[in-house]
Protein backbone atom coordinates (compact mmCIF):
# COMPACT_ATOMS: atom_id res chain seq x y z
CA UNK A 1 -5.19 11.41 -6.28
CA UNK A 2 -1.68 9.95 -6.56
CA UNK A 3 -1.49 6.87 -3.89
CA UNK A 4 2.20 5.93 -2.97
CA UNK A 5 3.55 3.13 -0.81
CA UNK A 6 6.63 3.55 1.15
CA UNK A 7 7.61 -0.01 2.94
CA UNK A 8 11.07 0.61 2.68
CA UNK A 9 11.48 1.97 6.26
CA UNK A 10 9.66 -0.34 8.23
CA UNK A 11 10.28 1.49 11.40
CA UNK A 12 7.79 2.85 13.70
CA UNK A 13 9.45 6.94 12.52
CA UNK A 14 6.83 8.56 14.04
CA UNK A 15 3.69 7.61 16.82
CA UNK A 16 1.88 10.69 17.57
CA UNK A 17 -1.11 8.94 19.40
CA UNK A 18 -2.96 9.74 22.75
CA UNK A 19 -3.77 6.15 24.40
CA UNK A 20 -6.23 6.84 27.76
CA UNK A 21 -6.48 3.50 29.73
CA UNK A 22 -8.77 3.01 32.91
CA UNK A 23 -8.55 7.36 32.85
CA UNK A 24 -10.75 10.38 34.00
CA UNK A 25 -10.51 13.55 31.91
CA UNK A 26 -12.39 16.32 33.09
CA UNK A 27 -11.91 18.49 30.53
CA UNK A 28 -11.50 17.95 26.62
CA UNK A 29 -8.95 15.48 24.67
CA UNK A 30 -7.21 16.74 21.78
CA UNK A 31 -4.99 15.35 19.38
CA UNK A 32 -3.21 16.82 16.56
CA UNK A 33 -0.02 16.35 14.56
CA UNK A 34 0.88 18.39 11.40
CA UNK A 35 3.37 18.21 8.43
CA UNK A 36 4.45 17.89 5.07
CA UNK A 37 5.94 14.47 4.73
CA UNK A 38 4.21 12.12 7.75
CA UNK A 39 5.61 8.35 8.06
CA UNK A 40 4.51 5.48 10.40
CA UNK A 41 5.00 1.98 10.14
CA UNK A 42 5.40 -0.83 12.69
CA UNK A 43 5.74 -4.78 11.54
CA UNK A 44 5.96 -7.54 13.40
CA UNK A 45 3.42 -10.44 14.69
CA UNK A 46 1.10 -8.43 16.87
CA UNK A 47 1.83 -5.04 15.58
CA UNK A 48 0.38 -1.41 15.05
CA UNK A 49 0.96 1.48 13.75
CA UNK A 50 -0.96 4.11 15.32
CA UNK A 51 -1.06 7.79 13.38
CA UNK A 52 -2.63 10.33 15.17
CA UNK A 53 -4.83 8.12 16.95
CA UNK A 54 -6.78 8.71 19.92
CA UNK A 55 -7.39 5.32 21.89
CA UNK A 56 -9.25 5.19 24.98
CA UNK A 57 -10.46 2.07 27.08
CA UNK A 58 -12.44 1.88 29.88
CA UNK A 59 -12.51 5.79 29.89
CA UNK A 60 -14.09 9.01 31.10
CA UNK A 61 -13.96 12.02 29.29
CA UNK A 62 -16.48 15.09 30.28
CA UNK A 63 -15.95 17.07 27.63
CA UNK A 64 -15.14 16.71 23.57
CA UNK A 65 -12.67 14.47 21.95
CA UNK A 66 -10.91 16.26 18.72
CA UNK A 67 -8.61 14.36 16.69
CA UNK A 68 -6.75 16.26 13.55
CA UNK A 69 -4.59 15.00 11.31
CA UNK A 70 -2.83 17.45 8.53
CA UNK A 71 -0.13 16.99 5.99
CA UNK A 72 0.87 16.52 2.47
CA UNK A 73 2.04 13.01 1.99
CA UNK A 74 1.14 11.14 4.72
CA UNK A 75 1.71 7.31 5.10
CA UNK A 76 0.72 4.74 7.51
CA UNK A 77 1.84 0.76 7.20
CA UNK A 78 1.17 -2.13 8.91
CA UNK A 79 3.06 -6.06 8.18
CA UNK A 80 2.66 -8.56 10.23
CA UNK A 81 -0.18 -11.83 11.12
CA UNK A 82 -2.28 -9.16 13.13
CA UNK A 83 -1.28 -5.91 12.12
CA UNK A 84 -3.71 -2.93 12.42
CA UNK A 85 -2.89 0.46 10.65
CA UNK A 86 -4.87 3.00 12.16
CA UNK A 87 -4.33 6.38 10.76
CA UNK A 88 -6.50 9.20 12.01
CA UNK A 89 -9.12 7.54 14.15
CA UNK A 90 -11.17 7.34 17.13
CA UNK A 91 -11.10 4.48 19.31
CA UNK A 92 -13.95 4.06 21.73
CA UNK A 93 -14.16 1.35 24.06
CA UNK A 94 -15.68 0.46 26.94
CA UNK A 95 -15.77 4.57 27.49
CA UNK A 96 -17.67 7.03 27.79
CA UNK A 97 -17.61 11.22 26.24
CA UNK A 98 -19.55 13.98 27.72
CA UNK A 99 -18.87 16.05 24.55
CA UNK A 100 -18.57 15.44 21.27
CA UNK A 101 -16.31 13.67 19.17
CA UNK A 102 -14.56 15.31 16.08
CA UNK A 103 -12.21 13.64 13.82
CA UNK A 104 -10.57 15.12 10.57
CA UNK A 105 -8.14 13.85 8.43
CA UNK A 106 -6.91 16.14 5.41
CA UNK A 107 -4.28 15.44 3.30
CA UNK A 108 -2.75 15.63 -0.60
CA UNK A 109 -1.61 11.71 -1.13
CA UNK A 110 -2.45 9.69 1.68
CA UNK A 111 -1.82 5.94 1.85
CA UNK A 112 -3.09 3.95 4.89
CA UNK A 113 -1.86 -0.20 4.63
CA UNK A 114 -2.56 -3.25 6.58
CA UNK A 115 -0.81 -6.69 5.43
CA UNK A 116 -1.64 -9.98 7.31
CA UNK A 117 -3.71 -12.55 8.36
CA UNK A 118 -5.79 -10.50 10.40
CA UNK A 119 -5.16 -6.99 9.52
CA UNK A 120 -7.04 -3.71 9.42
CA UNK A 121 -6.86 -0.43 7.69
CA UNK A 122 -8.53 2.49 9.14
CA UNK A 123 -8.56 5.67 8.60
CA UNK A 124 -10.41 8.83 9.39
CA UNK A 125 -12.59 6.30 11.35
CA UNK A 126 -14.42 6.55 14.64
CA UNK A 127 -14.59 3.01 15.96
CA UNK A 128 -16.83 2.43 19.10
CA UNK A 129 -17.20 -0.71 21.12
């Protein structure tokens, strides 16, 4: 698999994310983004780049949670003291999901990057807390 890095537009291009804070969905959460050339990056002190994320906190959902990410060269960077790149995932906290939860990430060359101090790289991950 051919891994590329692109840092030379450190701009946050694209943030397809779905952030639920102190929500009730009834019904099902989906997510999905697709493309052929996908680019996120966000730098700075405190900073993420979110990529077809799905973050919830302190959260209801009855039903499923799906979360799809599709595309040929996707790439996902993070610079910064406490940078998180998080680049298809899940984010559970202090919530709760009736359903299930589905995520899928698929994808040609796919680079995921976090630089810093405290940094994280996820991807494809469901993270609960």
């Amino acid at each position: 698999m051919k891994k590329s890095i692109v840092l030379s537009a450190l701009f946050c291009m694209i943030s397809v994310s779905v952030a639920l804070a102190d929500s009730t969905v009834g019904g099902s959460v989906t997510n999905e983004i697709q493309g052929d050339n996908i680019t996120n990056s966000a730098t700075g002190t405190e900073s993420k780049a979110n990529l077809g994320a799905v973050i919830m906190e302190e959260s209801k959902v009855g039903g499923s949670v799906t979360n799809r990410v599709v595309g040929k060269t996707i790439t996902n960077t993070a610079t910064g003291t406490q940078s998180e790149a998080n680049l298809g995932v899940v984010k559970i906290q202090n919530s709760g999901v009736g359903g299930s939860v589905v995520n899928n990430i698929e994808g040609k060359d796919i680079t995921n990057l976090a630089i810093g101090t405290g940094s994280k790289a996820n991807i494809g991950s469901i993270i609960t807390k």
